[in-house]
N, C-alpha and C. Protein backbone atom coordinates (compact mmCIF):
# COMPACT_ATOMS: atom_id res chain seq x y z
N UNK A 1 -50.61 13.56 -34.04
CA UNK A 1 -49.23 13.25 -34.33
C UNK A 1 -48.32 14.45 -34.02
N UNK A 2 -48.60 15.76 -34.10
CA UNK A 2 -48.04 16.80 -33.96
C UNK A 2 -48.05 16.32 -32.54
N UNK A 3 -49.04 16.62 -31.90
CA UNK A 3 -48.48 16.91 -30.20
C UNK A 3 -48.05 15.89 -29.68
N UNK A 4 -47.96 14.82 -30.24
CA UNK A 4 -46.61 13.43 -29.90
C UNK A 4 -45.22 13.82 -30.00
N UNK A 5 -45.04 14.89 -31.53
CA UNK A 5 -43.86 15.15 -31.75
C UNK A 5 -43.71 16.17 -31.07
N UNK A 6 -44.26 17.41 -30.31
CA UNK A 6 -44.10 18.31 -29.51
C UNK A 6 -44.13 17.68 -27.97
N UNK A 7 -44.54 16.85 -27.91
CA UNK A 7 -44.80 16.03 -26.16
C UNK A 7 -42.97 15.35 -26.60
N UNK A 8 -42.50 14.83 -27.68
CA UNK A 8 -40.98 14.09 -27.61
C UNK A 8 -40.24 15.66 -27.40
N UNK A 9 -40.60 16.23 -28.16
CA UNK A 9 -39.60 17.30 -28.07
C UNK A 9 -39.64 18.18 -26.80
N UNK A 10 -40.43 18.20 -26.27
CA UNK A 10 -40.05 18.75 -24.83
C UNK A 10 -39.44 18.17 -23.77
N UNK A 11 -39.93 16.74 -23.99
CA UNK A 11 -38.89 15.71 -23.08
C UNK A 11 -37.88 15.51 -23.65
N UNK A 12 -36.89 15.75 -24.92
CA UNK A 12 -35.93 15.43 -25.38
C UNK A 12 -34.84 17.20 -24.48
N UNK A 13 -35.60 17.90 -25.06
CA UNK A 13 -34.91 18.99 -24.65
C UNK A 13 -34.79 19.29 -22.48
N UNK A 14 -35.62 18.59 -22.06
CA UNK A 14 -36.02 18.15 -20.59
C UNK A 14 -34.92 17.63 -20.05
N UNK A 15 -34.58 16.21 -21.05
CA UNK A 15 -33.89 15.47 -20.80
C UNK A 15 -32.37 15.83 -20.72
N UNK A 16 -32.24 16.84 -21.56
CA UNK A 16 -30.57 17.14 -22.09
C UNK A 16 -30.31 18.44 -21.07
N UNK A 17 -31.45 19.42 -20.74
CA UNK A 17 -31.66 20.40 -19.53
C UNK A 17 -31.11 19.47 -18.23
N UNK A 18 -31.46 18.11 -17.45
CA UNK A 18 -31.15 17.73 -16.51
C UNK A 18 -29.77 17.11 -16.77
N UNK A 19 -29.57 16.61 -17.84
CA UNK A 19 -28.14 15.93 -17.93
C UNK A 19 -26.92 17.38 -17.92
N UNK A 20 -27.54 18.56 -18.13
CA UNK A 20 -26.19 19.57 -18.16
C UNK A 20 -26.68 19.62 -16.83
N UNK A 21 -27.38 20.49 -16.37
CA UNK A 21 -27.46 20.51 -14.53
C UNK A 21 -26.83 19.61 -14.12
N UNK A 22 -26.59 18.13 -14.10
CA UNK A 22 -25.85 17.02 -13.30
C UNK A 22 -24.50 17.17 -13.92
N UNK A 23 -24.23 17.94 -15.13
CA UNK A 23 -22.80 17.87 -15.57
C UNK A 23 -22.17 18.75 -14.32
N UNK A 24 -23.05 20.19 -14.74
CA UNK A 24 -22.34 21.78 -13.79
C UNK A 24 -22.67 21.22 -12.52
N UNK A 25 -23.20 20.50 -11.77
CA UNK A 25 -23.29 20.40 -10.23
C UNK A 25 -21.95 18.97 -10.32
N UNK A 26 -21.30 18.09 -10.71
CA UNK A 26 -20.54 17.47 -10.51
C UNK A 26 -19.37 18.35 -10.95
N UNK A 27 -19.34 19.09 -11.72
CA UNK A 27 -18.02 19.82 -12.22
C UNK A 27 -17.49 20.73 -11.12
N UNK A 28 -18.88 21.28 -10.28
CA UNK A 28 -18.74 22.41 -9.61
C UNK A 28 -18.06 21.82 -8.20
N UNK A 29 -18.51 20.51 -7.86
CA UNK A 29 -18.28 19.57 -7.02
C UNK A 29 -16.49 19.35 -6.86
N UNK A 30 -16.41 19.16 -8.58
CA UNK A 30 -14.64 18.58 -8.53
C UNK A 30 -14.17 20.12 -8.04
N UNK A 31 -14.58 21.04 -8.75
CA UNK A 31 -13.60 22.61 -8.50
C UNK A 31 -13.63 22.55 -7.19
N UNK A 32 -14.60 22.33 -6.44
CA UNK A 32 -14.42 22.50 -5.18
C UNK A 32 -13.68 21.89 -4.32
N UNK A 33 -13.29 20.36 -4.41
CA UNK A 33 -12.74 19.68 -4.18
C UNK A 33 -10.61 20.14 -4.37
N UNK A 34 -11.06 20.60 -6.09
CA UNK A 34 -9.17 20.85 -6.34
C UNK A 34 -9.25 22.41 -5.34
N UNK A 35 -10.41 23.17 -5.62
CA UNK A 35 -9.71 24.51 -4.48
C UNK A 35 -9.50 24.22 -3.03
N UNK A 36 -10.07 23.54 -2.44
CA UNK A 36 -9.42 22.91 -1.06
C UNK A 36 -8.18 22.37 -0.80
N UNK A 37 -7.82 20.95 -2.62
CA UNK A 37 -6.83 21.17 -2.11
C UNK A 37 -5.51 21.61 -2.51
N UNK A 38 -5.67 22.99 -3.18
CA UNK A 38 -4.91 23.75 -3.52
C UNK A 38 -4.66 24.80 -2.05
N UNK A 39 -5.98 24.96 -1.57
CA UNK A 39 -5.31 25.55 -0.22
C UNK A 39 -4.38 24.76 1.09
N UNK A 40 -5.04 23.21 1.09
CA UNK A 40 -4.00 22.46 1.48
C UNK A 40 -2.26 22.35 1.35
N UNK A 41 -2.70 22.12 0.53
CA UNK A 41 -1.15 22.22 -0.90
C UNK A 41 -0.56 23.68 -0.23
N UNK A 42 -0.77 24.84 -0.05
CA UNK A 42 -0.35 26.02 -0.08
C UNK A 42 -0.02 26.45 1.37
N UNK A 43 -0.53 25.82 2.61
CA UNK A 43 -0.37 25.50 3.80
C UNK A 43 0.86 24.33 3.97
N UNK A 44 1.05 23.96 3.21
CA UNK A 44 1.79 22.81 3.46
C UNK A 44 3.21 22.87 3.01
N UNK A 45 2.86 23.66 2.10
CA UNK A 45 4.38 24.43 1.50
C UNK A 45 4.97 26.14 2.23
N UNK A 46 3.97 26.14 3.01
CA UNK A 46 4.39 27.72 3.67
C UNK A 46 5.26 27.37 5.16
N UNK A 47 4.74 25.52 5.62
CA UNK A 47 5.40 25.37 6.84
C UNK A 47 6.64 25.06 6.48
N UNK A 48 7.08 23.80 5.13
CA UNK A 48 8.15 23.70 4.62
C UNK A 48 9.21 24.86 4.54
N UNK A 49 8.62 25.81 4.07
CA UNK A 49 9.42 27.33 3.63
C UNK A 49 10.01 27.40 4.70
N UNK A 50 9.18 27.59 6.00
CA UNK A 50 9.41 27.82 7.32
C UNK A 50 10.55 26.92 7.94
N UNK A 51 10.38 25.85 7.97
CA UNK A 51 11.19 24.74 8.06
C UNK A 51 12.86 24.88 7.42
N UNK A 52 12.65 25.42 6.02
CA UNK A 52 13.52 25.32 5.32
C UNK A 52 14.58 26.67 6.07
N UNK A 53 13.48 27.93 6.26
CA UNK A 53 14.79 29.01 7.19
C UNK A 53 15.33 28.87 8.23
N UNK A 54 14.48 27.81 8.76
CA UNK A 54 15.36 27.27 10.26
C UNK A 54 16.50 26.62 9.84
N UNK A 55 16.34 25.32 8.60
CA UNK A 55 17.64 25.31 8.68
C UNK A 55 18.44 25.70 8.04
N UNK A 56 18.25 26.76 7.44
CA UNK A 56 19.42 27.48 6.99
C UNK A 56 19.95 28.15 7.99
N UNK A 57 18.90 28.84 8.81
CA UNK A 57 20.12 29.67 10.03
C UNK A 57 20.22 28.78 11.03
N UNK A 58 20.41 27.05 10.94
CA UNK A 58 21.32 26.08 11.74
C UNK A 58 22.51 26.36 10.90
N UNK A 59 22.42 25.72 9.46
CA UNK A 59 23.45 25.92 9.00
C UNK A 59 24.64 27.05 9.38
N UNK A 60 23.68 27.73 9.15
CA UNK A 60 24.85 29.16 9.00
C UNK A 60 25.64 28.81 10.98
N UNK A 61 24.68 28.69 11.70
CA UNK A 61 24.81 28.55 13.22
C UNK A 61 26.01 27.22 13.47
N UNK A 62 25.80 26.45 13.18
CA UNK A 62 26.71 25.24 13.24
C UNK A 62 28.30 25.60 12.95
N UNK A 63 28.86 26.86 12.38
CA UNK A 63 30.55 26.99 12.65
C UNK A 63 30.65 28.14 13.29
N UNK A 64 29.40 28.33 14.14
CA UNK A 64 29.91 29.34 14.97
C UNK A 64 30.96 28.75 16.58
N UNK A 65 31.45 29.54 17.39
CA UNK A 65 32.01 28.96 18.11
C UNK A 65 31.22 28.40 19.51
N UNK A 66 29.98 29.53 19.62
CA UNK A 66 28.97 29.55 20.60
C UNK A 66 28.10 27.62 19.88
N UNK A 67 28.12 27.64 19.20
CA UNK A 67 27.12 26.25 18.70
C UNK A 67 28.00 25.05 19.15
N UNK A 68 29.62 25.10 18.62
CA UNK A 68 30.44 24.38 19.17
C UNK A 68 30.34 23.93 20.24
N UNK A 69 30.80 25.09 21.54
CA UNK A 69 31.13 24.86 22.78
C UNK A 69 29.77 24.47 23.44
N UNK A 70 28.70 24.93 22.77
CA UNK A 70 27.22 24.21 23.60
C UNK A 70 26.99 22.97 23.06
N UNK A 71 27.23 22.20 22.04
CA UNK A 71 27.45 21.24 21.65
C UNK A 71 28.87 20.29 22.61
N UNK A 72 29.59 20.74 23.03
CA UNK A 72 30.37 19.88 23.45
C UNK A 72 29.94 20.30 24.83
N UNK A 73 29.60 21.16 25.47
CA UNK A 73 29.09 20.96 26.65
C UNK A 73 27.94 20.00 26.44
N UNK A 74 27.06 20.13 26.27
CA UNK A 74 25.91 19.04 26.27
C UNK A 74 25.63 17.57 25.76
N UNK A 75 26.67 17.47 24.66
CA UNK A 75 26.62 16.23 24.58
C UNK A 75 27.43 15.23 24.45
N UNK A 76 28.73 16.01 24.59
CA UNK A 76 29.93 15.39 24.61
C UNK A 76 30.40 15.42 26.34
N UNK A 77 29.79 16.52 27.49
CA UNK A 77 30.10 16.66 28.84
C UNK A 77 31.85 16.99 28.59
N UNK A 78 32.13 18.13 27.85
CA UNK A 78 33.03 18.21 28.14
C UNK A 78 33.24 19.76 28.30
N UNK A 79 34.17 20.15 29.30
CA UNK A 79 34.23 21.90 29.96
C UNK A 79 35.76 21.64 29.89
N UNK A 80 35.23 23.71 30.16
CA UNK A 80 37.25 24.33 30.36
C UNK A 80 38.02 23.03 31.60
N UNK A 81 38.87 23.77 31.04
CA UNK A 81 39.97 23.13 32.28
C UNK A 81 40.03 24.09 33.87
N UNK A 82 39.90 23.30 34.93
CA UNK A 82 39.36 24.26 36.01
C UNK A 82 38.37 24.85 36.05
N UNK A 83 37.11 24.16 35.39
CA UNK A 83 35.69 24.57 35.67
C UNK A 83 34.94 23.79 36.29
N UNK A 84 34.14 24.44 36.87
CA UNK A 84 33.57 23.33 38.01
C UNK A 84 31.91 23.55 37.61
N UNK A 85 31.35 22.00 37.27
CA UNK A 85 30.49 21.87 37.15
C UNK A 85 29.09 21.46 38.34
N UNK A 86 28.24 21.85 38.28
CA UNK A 86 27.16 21.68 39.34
C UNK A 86 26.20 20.93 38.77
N UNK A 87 25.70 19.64 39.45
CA UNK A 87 24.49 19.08 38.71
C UNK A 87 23.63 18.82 39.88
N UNK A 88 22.19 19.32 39.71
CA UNK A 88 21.47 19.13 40.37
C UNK A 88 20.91 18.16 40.41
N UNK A 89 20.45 17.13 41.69
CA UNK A 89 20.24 15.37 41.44
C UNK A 89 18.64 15.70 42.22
N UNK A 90 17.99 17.29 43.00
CA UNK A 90 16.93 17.27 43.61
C UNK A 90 15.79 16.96 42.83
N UNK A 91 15.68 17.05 41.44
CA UNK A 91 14.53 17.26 40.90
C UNK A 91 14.63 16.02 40.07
């Protein structure tokens, strides 16, 4: 009867040994999972940043007079008075 109750008790304690191993290998699993995508996440906000100084120096660029006049040259086709425009039709 003793070594019944020593044969349960080693498989009880066996048993609760493999259930934490499957805890720490799924836990270790999720961490790994959120640190990826925390580096995602952190790539993704560094191009935004990036994004975001371009357009601030549009902003700032847009009342200059140089942004103007290349703006109305290009998409409005409109020039000085007495300027002569050249468009190339070879290519």
């Amino acid at each position: 009867m003793k070594k019944t109750r020593k044969i349960y008790k080693i498989l009880f304690i066996l048993i609760i040994a493999i259930y934490i191993l499957y805890i720490i290998i799924e836990q270790q699993k999720t961490l790994n999972q959120y640190c990826k995508n925390i580096e995602d996440l952190s790539e993704k906000i560094e191009v935004q940043e990036e994004y975001k100084k371009e357009l601030a120096k549009k902003k700032e660029d847009v009342n200059s007079l140089e942004f103007i006049e290349q703006t109305a040259r290009e998409k409005l086709d409109m020039y000085y008075p007495n300027e002569r425009v050249y468009v190339d039709n070879g290519m």
